[in-house]
PDB file of N, CA and C in Angstrom:
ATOM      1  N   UNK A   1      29.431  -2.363  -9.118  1.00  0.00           N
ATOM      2  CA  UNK A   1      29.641  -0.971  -8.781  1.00  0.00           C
ATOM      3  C   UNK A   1      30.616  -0.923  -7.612  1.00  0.00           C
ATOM      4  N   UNK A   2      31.727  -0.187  -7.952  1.00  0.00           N
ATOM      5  CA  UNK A   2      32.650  -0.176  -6.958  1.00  0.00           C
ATOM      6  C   UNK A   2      32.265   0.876  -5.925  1.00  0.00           C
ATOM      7  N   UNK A   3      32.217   2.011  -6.571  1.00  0.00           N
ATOM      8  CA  UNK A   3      32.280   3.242  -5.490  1.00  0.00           C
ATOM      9  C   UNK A   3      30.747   3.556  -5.117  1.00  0.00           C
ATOM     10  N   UNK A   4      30.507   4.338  -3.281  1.00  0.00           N
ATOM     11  CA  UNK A   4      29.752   4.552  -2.801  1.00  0.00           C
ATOM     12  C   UNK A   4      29.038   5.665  -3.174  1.00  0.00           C
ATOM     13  N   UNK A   5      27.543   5.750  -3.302  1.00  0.00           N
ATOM     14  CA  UNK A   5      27.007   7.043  -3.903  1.00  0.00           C
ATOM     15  C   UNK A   5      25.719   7.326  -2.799  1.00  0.00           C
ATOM     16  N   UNK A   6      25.557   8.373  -2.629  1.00  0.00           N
ATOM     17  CA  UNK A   6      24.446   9.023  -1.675  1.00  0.00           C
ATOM     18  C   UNK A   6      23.156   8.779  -2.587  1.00  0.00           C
ATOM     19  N   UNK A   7      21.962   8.534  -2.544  1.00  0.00           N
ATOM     20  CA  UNK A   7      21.241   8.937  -2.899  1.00  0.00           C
ATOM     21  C   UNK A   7      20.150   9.126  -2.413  1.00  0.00           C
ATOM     22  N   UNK A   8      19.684  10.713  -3.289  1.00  0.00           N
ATOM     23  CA  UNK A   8      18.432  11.717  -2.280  1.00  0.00           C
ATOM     24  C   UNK A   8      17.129  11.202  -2.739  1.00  0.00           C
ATOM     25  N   UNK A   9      16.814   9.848  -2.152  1.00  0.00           N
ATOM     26  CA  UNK A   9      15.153   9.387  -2.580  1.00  0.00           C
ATOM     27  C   UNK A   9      14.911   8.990  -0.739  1.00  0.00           C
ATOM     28  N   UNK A  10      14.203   9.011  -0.415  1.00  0.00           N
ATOM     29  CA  UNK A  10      13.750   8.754   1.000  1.00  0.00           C
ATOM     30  C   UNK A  10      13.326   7.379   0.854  1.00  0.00           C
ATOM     31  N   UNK A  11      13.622   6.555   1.975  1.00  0.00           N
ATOM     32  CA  UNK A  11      13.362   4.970   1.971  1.00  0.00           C
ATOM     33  C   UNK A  11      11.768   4.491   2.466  1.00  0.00           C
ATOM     34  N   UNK A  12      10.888   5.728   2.455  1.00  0.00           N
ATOM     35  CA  UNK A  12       9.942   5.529   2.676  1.00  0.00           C
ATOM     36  C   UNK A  12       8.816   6.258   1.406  1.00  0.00           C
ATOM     37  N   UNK A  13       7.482   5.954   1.134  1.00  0.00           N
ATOM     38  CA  UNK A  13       6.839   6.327   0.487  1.00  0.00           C
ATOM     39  C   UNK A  13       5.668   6.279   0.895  1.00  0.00           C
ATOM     40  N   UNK A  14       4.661   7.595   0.567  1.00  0.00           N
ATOM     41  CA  UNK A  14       3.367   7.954   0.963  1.00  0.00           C
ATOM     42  C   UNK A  14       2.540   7.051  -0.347  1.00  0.00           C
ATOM     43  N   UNK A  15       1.697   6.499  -0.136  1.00  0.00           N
ATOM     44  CA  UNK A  15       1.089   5.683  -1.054  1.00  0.00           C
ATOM     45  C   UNK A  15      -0.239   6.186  -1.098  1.00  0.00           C
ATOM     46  N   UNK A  16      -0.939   7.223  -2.037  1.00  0.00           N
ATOM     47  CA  UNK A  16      -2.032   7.544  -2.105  1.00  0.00           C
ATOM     48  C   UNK A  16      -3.619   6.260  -2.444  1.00  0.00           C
ATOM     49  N   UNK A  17      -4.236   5.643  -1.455  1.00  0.00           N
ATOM     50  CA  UNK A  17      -5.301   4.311  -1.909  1.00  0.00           C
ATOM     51  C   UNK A  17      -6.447   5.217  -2.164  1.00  0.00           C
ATOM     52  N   UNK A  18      -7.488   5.327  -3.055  1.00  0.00           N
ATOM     53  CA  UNK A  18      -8.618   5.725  -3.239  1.00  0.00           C
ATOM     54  C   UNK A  18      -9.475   4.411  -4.368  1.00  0.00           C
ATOM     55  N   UNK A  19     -10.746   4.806  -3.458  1.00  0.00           N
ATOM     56  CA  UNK A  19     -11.430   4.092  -4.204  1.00  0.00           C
ATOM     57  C   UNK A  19     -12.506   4.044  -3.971  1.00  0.00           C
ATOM     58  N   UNK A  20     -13.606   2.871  -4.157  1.00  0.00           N
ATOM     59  CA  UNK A  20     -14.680   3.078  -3.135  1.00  0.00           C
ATOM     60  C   UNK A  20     -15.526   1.779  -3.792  1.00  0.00           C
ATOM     61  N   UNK A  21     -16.399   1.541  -2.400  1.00  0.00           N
ATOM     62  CA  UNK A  21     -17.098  -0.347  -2.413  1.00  0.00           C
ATOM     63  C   UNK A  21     -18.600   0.480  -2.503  1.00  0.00           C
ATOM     64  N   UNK A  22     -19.396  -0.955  -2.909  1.00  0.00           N
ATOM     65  CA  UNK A  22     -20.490  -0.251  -3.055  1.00  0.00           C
ATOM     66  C   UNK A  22     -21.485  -1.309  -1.730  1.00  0.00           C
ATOM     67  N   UNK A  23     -22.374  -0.473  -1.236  1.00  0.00           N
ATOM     68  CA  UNK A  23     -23.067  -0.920   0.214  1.00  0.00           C
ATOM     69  C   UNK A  23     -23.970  -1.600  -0.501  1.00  0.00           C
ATOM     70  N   UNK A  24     -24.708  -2.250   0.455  1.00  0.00           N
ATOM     71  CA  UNK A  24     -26.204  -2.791   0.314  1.00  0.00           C
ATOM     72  C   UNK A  24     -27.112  -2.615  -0.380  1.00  0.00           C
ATOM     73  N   UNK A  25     -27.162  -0.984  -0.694  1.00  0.00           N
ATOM     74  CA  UNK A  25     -28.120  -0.401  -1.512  1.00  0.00           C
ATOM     75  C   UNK A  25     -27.589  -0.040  -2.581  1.00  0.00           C
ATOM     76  N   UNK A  26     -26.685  -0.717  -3.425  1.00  0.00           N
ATOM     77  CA  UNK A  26     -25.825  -0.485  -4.722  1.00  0.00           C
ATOM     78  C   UNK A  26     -25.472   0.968  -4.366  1.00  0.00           C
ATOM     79  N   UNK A  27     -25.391   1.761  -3.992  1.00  0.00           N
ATOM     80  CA  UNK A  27     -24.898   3.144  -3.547  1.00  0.00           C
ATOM     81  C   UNK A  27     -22.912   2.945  -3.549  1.00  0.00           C
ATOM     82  N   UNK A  28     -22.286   3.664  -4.243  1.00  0.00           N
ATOM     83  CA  UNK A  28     -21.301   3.937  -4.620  1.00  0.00           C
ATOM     84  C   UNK A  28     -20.260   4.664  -3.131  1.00  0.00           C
ATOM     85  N   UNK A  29     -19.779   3.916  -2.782  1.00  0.00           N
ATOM     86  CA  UNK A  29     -18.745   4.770  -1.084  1.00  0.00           C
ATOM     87  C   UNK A  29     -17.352   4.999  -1.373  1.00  0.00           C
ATOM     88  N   UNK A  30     -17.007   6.297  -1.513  1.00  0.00           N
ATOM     89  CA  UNK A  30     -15.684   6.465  -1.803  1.00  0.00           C
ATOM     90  C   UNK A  30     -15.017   6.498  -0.696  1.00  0.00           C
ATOM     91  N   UNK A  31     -13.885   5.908  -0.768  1.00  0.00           N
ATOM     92  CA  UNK A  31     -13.059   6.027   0.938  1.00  0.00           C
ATOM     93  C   UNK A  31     -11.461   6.812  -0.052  1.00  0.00           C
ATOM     94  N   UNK A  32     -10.674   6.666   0.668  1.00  0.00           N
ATOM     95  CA  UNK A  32      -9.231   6.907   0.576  1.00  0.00           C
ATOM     96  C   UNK A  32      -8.261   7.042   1.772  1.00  0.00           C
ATOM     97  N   UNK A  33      -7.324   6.829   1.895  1.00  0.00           N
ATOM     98  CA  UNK A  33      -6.282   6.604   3.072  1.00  0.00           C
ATOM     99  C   UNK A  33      -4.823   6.502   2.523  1.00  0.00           C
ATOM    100  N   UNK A  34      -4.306   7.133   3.430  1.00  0.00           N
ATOM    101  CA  UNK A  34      -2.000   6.847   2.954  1.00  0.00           C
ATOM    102  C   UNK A  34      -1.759   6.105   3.316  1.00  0.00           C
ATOM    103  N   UNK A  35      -1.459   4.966   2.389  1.00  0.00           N
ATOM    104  CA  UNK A  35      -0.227   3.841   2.828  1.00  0.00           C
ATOM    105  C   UNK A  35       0.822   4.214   2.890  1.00  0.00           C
ATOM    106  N   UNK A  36       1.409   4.138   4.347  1.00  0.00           N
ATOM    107  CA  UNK A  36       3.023   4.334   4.215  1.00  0.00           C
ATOM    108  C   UNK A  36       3.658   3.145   4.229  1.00  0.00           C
ATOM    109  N   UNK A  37       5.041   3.052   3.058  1.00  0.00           N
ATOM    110  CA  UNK A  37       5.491   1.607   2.509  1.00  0.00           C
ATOM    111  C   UNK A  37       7.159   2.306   2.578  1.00  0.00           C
ATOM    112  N   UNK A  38       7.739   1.034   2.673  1.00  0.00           N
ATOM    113  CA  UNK A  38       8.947   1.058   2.552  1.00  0.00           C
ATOM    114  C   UNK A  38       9.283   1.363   0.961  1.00  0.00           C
ATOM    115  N   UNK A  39      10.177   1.809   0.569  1.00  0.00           N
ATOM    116  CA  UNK A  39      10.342   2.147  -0.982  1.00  0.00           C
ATOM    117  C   UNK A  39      11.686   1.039  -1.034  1.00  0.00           C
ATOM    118  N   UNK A  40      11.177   0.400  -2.332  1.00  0.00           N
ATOM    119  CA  UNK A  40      12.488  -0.885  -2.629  1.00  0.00           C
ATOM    120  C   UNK A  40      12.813   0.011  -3.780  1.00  0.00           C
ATOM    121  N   UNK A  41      14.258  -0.355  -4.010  1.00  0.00           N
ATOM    122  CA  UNK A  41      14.992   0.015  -4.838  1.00  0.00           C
ATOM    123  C   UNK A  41      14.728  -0.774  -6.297  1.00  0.00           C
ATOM    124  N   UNK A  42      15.322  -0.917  -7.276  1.00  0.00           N
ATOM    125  CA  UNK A  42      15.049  -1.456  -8.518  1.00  0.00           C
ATOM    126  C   UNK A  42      15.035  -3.097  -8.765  1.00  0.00           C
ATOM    127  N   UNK A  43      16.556  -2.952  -7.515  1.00  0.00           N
ATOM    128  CA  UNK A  43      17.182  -4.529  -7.895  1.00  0.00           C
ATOM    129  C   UNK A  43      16.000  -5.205  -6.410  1.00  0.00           C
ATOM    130  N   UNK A  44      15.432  -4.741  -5.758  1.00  0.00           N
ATOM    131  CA  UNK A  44      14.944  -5.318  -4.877  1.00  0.00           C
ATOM    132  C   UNK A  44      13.204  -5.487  -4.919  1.00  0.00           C
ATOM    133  N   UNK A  45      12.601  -4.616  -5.970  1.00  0.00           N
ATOM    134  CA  UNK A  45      11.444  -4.758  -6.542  1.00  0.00           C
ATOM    135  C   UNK A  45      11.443  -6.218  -7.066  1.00  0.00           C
ATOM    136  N   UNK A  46      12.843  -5.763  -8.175  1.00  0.00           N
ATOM    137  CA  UNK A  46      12.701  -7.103  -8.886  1.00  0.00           C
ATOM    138  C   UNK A  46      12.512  -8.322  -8.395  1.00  0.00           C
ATOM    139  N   UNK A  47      13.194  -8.322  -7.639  1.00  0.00           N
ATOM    140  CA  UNK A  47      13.511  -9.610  -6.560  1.00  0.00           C
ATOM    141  C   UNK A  47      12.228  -9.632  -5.940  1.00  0.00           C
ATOM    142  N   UNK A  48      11.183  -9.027  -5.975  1.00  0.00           N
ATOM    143  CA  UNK A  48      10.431  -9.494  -5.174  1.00  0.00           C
ATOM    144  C   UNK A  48       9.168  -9.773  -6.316  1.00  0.00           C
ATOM    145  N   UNK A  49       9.499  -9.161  -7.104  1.00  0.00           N
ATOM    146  CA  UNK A  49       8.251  -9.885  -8.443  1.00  0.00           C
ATOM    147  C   UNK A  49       8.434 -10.839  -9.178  1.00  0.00           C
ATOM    148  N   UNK A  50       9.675 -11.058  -9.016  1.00  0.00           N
ATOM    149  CA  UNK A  50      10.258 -12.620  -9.793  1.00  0.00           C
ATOM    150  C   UNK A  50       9.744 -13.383  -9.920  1.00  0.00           C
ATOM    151  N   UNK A  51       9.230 -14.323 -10.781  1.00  0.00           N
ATOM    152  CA  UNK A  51       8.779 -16.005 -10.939  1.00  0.00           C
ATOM    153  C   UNK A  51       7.383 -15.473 -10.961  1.00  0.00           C
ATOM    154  N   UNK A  52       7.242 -14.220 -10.492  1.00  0.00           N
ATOM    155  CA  UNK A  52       4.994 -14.139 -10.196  1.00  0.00           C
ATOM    156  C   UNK A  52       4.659 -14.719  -9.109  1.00  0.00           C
ATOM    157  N   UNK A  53       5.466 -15.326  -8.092  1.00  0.00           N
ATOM    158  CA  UNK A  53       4.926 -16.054  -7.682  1.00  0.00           C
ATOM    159  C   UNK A  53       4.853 -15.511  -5.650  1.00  0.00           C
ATOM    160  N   UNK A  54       5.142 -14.101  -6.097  1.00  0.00           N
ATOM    161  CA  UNK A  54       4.282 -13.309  -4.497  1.00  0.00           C
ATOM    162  C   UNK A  54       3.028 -12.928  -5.447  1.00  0.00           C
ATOM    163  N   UNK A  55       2.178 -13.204  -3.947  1.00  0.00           N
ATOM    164  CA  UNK A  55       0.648 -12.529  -4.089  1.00  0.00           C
ATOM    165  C   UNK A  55       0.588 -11.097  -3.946  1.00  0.00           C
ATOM    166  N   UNK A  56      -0.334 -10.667  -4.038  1.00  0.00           N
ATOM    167  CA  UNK A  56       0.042  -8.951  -4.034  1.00  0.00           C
ATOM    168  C   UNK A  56       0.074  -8.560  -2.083  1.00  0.00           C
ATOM    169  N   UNK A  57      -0.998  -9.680  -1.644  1.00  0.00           N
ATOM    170  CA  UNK A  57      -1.549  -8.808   0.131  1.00  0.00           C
ATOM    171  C   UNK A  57      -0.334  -9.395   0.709  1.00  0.00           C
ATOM    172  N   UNK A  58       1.232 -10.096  -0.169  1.00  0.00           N
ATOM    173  CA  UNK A  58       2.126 -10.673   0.784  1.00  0.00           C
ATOM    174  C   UNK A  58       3.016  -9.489   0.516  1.00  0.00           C
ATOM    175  N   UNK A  59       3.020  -9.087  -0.564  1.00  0.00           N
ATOM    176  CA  UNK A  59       3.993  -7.871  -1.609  1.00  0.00           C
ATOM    177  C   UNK A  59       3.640  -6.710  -0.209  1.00  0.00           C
ATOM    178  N   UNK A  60       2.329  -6.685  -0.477  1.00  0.00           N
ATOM    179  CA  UNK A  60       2.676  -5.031   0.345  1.00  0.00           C
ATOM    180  C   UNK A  60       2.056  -5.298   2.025  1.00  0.00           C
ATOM    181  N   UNK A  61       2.282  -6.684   2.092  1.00  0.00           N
ATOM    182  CA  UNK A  61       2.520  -7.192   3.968  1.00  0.00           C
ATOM    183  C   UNK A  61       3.914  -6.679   4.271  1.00  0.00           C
ATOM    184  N   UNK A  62       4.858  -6.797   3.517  1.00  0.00           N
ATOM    185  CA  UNK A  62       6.174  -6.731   3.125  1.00  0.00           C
ATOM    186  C   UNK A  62       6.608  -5.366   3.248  1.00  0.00           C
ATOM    187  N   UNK A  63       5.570  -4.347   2.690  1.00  0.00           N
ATOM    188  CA  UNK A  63       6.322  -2.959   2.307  1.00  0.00           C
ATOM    189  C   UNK A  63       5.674  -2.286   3.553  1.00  0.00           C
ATOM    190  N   UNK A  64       4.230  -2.090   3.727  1.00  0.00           N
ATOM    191  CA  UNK A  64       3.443  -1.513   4.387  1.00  0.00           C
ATOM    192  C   UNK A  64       4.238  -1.010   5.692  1.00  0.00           C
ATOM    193  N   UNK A  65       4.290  -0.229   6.265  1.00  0.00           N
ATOM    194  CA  UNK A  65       4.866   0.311   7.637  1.00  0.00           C
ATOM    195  C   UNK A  65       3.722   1.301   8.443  1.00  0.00           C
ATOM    196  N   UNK A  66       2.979   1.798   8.288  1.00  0.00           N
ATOM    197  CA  UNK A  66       1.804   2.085   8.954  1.00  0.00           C
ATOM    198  C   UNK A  66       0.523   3.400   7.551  1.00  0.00           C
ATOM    199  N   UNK A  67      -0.220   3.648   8.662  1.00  0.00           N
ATOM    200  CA  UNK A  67      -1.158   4.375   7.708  1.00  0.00           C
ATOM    201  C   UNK A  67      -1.584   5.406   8.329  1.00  0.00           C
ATOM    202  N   UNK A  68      -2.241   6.226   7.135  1.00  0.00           N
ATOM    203  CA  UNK A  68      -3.289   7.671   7.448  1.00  0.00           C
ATOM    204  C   UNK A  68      -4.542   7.949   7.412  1.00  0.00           C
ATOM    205  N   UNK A  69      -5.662   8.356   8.087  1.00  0.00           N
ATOM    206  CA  UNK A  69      -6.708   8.606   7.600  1.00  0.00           C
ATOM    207  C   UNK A  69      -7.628   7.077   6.879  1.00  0.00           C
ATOM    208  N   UNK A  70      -7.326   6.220   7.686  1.00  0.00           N
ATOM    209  CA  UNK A  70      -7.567   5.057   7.129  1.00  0.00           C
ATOM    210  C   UNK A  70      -8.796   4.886   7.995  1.00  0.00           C
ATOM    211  N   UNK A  71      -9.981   4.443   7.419  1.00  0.00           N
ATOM    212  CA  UNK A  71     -11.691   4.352   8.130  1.00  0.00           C
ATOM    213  C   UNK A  71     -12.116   3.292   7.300  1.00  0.00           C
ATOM    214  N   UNK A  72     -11.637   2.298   6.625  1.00  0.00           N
ATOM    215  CA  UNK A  72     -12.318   0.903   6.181  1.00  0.00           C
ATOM    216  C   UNK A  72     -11.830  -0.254   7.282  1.00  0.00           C
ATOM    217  N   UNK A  73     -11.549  -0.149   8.291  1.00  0.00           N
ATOM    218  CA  UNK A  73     -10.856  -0.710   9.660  1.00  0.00           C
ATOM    219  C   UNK A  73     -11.447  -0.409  10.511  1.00  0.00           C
ATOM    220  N   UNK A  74     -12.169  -1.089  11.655  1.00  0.00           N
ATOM    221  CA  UNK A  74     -12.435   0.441  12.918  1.00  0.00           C
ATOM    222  C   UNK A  74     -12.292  -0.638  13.734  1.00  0.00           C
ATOM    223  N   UNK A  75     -12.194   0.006  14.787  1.00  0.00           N
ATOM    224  CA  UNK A  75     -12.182  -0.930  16.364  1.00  0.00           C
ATOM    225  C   UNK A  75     -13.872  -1.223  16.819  1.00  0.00           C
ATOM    226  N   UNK A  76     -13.704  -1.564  17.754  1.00  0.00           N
ATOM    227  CA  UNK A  76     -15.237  -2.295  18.174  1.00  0.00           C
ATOM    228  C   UNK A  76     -16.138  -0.629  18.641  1.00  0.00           C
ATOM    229  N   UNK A  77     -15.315   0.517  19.167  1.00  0.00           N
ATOM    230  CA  UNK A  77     -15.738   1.601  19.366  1.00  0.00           C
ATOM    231  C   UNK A  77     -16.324   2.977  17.735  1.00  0.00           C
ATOM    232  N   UNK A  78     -15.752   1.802  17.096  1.00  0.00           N
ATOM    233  CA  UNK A  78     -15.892   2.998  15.210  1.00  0.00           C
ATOM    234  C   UNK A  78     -14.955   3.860  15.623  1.00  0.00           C
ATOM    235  N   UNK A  79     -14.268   3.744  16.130  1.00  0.00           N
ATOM    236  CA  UNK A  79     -12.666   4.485  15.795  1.00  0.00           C
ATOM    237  C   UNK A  79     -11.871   3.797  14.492  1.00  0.00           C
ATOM    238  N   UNK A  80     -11.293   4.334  13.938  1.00  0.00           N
ATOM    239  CA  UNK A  80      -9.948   3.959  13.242  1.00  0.00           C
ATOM    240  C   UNK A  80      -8.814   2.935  13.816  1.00  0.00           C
ATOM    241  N   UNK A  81      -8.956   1.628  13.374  1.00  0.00           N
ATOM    242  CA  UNK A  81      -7.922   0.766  13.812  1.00  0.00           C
ATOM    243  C   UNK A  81      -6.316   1.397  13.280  1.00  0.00           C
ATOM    244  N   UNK A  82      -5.819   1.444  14.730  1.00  0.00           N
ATOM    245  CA  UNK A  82      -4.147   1.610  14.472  1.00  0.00           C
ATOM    246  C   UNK A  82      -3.498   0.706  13.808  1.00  0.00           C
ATOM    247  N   UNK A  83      -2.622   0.826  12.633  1.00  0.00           N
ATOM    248  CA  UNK A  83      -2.074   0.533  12.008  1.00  0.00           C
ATOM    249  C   UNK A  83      -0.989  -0.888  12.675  1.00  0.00           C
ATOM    250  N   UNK A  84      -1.138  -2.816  12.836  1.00  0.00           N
ATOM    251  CA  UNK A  84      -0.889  -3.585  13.128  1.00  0.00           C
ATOM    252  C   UNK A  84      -0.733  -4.795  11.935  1.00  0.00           C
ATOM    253  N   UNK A  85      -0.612  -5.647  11.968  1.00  0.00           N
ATOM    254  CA  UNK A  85      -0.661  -6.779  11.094  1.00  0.00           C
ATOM    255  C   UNK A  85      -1.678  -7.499  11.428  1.00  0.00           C
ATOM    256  N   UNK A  86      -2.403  -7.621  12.039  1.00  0.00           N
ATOM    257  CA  UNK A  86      -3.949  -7.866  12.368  1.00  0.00           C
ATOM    258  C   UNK A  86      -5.134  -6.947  11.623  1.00  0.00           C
ATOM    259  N   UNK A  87      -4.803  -5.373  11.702  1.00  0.00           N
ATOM    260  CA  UNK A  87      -5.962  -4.735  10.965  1.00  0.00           C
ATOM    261  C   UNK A  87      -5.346  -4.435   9.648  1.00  0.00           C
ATOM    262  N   UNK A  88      -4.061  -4.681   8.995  1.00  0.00           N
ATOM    263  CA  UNK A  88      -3.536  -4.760   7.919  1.00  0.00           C
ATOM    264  C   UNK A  88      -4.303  -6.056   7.066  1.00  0.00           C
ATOM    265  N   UNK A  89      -3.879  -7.128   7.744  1.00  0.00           N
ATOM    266  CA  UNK A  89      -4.657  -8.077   7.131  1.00  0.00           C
ATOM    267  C   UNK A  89      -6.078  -7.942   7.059  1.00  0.00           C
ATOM    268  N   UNK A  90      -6.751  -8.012   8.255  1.00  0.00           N
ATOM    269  CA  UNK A  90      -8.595  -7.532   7.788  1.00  0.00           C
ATOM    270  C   UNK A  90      -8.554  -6.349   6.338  1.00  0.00           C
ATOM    271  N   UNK A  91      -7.989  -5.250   6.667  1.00  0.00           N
ATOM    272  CA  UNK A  91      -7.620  -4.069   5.312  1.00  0.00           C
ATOM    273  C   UNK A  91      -7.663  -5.266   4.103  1.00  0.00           C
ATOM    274  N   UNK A  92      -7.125  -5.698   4.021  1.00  0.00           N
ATOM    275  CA  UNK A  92      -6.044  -6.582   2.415  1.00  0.00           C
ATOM    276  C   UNK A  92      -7.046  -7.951   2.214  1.00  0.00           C
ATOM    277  N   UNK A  93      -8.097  -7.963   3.597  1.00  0.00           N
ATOM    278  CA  UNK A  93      -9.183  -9.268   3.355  1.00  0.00           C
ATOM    279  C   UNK A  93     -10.436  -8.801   2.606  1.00  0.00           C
ATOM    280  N   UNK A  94     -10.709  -7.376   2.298  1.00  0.00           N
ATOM    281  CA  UNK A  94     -11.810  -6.536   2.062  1.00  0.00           C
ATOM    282  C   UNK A  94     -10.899  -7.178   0.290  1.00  0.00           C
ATOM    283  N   UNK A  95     -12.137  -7.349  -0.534  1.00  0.00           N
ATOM    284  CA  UNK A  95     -12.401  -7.963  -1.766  1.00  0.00           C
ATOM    285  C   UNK A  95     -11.688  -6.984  -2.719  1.00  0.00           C
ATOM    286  N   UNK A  96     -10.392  -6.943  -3.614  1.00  0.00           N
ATOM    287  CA  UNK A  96      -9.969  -6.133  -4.179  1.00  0.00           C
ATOM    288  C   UNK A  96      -8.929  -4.815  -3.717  1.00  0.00           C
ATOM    289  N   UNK A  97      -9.083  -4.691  -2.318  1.00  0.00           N
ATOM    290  CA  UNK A  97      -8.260  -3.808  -1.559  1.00  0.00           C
ATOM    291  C   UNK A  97      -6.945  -4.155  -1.547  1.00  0.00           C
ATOM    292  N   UNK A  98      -6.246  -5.280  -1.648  1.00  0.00           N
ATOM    293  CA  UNK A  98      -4.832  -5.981  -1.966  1.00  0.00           C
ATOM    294  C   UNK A  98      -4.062  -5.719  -3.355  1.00  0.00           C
ATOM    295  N   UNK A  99      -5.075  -5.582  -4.542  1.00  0.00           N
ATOM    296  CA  UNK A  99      -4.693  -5.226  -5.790  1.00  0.00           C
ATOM    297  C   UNK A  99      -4.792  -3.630  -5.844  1.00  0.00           C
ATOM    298  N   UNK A 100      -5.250  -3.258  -5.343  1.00  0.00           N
ATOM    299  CA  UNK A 100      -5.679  -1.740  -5.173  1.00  0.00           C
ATOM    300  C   UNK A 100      -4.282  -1.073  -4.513  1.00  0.00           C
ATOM    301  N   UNK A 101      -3.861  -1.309  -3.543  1.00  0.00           N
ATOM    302  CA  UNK A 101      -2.478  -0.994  -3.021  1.00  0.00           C
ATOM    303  C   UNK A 101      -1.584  -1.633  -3.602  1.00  0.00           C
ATOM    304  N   UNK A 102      -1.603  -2.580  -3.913  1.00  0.00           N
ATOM    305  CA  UNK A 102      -0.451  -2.587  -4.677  1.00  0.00           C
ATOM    306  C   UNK A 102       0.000  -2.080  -6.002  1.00  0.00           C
ATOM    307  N   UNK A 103      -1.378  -1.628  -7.082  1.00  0.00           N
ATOM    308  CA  UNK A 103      -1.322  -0.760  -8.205  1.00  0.00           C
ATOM    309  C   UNK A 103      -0.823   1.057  -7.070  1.00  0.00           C
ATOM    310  N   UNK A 104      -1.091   1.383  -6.481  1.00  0.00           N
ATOM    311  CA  UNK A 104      -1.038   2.237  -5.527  1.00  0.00           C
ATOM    312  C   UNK A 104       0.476   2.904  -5.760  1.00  0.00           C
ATOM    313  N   UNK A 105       0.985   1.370  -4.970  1.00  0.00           N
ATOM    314  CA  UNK A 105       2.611   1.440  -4.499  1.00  0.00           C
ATOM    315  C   UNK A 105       3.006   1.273  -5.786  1.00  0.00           C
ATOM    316  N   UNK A 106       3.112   0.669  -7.088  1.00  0.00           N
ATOM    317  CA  UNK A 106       3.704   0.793  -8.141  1.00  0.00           C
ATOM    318  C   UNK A 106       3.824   2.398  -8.885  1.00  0.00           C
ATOM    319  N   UNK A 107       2.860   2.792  -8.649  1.00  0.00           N
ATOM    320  CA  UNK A 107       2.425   4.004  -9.395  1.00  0.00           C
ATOM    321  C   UNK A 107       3.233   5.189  -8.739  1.00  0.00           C
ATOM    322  N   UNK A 108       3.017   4.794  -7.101  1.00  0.00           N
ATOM    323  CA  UNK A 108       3.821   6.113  -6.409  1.00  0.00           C
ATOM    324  C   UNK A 108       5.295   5.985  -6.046  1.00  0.00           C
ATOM    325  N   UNK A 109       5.632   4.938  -5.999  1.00  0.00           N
ATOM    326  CA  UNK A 109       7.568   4.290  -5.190  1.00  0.00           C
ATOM    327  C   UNK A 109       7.882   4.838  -6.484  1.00  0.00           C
ATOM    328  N   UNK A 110       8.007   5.095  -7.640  1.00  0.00           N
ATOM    329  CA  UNK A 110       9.026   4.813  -8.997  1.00  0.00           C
ATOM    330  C   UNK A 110       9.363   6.097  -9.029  1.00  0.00           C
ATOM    331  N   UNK A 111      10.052   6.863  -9.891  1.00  0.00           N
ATOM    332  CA  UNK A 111      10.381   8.378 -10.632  1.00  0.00           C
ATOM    333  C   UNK A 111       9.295   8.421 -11.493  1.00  0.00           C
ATOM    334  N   UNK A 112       8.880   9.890 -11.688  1.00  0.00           N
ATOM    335  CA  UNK A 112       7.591   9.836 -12.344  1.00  0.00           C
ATOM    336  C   UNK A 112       8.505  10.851 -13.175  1.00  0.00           C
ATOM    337  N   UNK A 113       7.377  10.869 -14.777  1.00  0.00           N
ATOM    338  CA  UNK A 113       7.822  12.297 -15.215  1.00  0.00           C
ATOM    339  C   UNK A 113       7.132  13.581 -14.865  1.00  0.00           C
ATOM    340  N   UNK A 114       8.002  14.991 -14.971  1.00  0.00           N
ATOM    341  CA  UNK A 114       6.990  15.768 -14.682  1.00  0.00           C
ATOM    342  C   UNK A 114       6.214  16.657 -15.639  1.00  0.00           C
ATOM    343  N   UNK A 115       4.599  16.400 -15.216  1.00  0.00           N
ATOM    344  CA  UNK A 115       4.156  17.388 -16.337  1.00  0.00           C
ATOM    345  C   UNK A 115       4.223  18.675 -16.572  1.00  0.00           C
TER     346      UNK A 115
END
């Protein structure tokens, strides 16, 4: 591609996570929180799914840029841990939460159709 083109997609993306673990007492806990992720372009997705051979909690170590409303994290006070690569990783160490954002970020970074 020779010539330069603008394009109106924002380099960032709100990543809707919902879901929910079940406690002690088999009791069902729905949480949800915004991942905010860098948005890769087509040729740079690719490049990063190539061979299979990124894990998913390295895929979106990679994209992740901070979060919202996020309460499966807390500080030693039960506050909400601020968004770091320390409570990112604890986040992405919780059993299934790594595949969960990253189906997340696939679903929301792309062009969707509209209904």
């Amino acid at each position: 591609m020779t010539k330069k083109y603008k394009i109106v997609v924002g380099n960032t993306v709100a990543v809707l996570v919902s879901g929910s673990h079940t406690n002690e007492g088999g009791k069902a806990i729905p949480f949800k929180f915004t991942l905010i992720c860098k948005r890769l372009d087509a040729a740079d997705l690719k490049d990063a799914l190539a061979g299979g051979e990124t894990q998913v909690d390295e895929f979106v170590t990679n994209v992740a840029t901070g979060w919202r409303d996020q309460r499966l994290v807390l500080e030693d006070d039960d506050t909400p841990a601020d968004f770091c690569d320390d409570a990112l990783a604890a986040l992405l160490n919780i059993s299934g939460l790594g595949m969960l954002c990253f189906a997340a970020y696939m679903k929301e970074a792309g062009a969707k159709a509209k209904n």
